[in-house]
Structure formats: structure tokens, C-alpha cells
Protein backbone atom coordinates (compact mmCIF):
# COMPACT_ATOMS: atom_id res chain seq x y z
CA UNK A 1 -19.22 -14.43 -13.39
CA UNK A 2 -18.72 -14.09 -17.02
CA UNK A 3 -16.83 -15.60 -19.81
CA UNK A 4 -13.69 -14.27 -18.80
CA UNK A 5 -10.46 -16.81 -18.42
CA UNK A 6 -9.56 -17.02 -14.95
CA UNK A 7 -6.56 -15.05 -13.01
CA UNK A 8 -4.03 -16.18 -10.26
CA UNK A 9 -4.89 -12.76 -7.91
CA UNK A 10 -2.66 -10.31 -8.00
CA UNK A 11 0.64 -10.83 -9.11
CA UNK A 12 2.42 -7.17 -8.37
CA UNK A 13 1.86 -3.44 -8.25
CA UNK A 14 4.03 -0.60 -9.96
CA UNK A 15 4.78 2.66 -8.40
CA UNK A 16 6.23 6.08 -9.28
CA UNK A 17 8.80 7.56 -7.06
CA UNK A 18 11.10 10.60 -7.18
CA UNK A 19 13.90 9.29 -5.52
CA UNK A 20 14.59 5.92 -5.29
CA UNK A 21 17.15 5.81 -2.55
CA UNK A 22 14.07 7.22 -0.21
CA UNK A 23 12.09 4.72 -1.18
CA UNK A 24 14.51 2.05 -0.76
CA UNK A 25 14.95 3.51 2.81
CA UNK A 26 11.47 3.47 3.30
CA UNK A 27 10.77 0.30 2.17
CA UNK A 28 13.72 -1.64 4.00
CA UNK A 29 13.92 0.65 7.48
CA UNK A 30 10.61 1.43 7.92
CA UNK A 31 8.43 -1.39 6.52
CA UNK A 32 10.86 -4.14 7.49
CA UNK A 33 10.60 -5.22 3.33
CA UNK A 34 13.27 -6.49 1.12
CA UNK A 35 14.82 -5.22 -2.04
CA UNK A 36 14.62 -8.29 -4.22
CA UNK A 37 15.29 -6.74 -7.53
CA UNK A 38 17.14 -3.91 -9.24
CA UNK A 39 16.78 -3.38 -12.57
CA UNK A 40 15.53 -0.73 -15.25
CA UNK A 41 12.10 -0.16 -17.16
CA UNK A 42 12.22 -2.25 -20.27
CA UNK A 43 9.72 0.04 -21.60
CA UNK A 44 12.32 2.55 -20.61
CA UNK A 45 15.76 1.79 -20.35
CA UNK A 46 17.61 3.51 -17.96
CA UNK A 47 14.42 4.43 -15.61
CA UNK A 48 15.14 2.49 -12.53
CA UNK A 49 13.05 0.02 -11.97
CA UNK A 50 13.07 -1.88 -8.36
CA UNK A 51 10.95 -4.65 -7.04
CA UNK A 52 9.93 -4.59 -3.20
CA UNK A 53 8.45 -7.59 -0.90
CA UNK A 54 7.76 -8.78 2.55
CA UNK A 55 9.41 -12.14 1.75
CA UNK A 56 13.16 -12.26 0.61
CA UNK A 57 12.20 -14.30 -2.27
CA UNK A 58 9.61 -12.09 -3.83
CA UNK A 59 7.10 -14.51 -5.21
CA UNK A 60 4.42 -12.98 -7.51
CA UNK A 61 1.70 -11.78 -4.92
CA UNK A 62 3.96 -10.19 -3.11
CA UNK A 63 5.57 -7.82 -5.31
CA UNK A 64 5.64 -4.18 -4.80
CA UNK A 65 7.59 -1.92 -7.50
CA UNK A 66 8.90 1.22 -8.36
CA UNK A 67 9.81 2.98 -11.26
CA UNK A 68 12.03 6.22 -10.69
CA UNK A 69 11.00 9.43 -12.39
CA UNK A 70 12.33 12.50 -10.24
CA UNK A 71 10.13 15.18 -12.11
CA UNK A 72 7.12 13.16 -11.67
CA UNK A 73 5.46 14.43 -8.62
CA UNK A 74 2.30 15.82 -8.92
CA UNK A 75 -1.77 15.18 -7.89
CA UNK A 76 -3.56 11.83 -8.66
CA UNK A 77 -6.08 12.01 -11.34
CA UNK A 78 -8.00 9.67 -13.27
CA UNK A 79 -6.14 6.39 -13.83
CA UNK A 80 -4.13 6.97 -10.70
CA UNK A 81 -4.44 4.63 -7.69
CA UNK A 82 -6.00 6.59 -4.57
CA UNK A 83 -3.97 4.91 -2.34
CA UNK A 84 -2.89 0.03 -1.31
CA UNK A 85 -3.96 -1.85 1.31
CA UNK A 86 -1.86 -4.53 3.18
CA UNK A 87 -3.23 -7.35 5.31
CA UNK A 88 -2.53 -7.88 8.93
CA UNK A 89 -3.58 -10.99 10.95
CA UNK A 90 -5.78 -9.04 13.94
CA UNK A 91 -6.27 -5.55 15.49
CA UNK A 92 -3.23 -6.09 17.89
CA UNK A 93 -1.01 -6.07 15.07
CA UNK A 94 -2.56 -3.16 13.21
CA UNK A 95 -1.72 -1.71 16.80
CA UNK A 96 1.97 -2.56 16.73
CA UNK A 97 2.55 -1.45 13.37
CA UNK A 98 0.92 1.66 14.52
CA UNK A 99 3.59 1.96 17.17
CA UNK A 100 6.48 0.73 14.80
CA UNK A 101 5.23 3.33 11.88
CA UNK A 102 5.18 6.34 14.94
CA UNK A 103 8.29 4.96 16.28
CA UNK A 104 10.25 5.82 13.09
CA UNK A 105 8.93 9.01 12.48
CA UNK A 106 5.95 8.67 9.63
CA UNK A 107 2.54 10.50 10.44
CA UNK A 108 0.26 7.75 10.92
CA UNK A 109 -3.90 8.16 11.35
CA UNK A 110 -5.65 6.32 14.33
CA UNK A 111 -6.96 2.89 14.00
CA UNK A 112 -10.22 3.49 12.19
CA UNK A 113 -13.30 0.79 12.12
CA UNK A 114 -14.23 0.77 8.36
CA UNK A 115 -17.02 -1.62 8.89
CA UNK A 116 -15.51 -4.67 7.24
CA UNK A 117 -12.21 -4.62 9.02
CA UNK A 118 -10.10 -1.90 10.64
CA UNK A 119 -7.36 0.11 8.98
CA UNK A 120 -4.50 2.98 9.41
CA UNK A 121 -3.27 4.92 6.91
CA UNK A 122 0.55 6.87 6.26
CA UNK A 123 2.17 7.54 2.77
CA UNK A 124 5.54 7.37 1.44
CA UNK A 125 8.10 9.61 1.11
CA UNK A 126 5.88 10.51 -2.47
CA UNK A 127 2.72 10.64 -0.67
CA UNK A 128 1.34 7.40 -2.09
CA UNK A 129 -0.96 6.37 0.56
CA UNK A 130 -0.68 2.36 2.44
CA UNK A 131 -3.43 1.19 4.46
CA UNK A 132 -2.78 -1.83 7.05
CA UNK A 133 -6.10 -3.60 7.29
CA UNK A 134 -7.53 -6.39 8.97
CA UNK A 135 -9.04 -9.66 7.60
CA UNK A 136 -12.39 -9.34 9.55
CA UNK A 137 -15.02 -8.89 10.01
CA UNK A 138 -14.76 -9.32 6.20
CA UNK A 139 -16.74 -8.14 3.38
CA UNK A 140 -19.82 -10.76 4.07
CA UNK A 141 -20.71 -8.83 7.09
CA UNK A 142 -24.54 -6.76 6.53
CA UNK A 143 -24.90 -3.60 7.55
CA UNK A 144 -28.42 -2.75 8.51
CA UNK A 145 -29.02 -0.87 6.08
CA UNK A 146 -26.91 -1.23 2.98
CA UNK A 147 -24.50 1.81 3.00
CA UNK A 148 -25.70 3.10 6.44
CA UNK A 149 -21.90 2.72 8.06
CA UNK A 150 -19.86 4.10 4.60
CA UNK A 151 -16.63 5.95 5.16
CA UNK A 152 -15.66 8.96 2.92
CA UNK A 153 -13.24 6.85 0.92
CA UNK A 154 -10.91 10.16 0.95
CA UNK A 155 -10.86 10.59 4.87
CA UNK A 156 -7.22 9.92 5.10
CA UNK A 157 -7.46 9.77 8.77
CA UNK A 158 -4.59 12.31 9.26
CA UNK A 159 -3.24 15.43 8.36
CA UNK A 160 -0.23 14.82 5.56
């Protein structure tokens, strides 16, 4: 494993949005979250700078933010994230977040098996891409032959 001191997991992931108010709408009516902070960038003061979580508290792990940069949108390159996963307990609840994403409008792929667990896919109002993913079979499971069952990692599932 290395020399390397150890880490706690993930503690939170930053964002760029356009508009902030759509992503506070998206966030709150859509994925249920709550808006547990609102401040600016210290790095850049007076770039909004607002912290999302499942969990009203917002304990590190749970953290999703945002800073606000309205002419930012453009294509992911290098150094970019392709696209965040959430966990769900089981397939029946991928299923009803399926229905609850539909329900309210966002463009959401079919449940797809990915091998290790199963998955949908949507974006944001940015086009930042979430995936909803199970916890098993999990990443122990042996394929016959290594790589045999890979996915094209940029098969969104959906046109969007």
C-alpha cells in the first residue's frame, strides 16, 4: 500500500455551476438534498460558494459543493471529472429514484448492469453527470475473463 499517511475517505466534492439558483432547485426539489451552507470562495471572494448534502447536518462525507461562475460552461477536458456516483441500498431503490428523477422532469437512462453493481445516469441543469449505483455485487466479483463484461465508460445511457 505504500508509505503514504492514511485518509478519512472522502470528505467533499466541488462543482462549477452557471446559475446557482438552478442548482439550488435541483439539488433541494429534485434530489430531496439540503442546502447546509452559503458562503463565497475564499480563494475568490464574491464567487458563491454553496455546500449541498443528503443529511441536514452536512458532515464531511457527505458534502457536495458548488462554486458559481455563469460564463463557465463549456466541454470537460483533462482534469475535469467525467461525471459522481451516489450509493443506493438495492436495485428497488435505484428503481424508485428512477421513477422520482422521471417524475420531475430530468432525462434519466435505464437501469444498466455494470457488472459490479447497477447504475442510472441524468445530469444537472450544467450537464455534470450523477450516477445512482448499487452496493453489489461489489468490486470482488470475477468476471470470467478479466475485462470480458467492460462498459464504454462514456455510454451515458441516454440521449442529453
Amino acid at each position: 500500500m505504500g508509505d503514504a499517511p492514511p485518509t478519512t475517505g472522502l470528505h467533499h466534492v466541488t462543482n462549477i455551476c452557471t446559475d446557482m439558483e438552478e442548482t439550488v432547485a435541483f439539488y433541494e426539489d429534485v434530489l430531496g438534498w439540503h442546502t447546509v451552507k452559503r458562503t463565497q470562495n475564499y480563494d475568490d471572494p464574491g464567487t458563491p460558494h454553496y455546500y449541498f448534502s443528503p443529511t441536514p447536518e452536512g458532515e464531511p462525507g457527505t458534502n457536495v459543493t458548488y462554486f458559481e461562475y455563469p460564463d463557465s460552461r463549456g466541454n470537460p477536458g483533462p482534469g475535469a471529472s467525467h461525471h459522481f456516483a451516489f450509493g443506493v441500498e438495492d436495485e428497488e431503490t435505484l428503481r424508485e429514484w428512477r421513477s422520482h428523477l422521471r417524475d420531475r422532469g430530468v432525462n434519466v437512462s435505464e437501469v444498466k448492469d455494470r457488472t459490479y453493481f447497477k447504475s442510472i445516469y441524468f445530469s444537472d441543469p450544467d450537464g455534470l453527470v450523477f450516477e445512482l449505483a448499487t452496493g453489489g455485487p461489489g468490486f470482488t466479483r470475477d468476471e470470467d475473463e478479466p475485462g470480458s463484461e467492460e462498459i464504454d465508460p462514456f455510454d451515458r445511457g441516454y440521449s442529453g
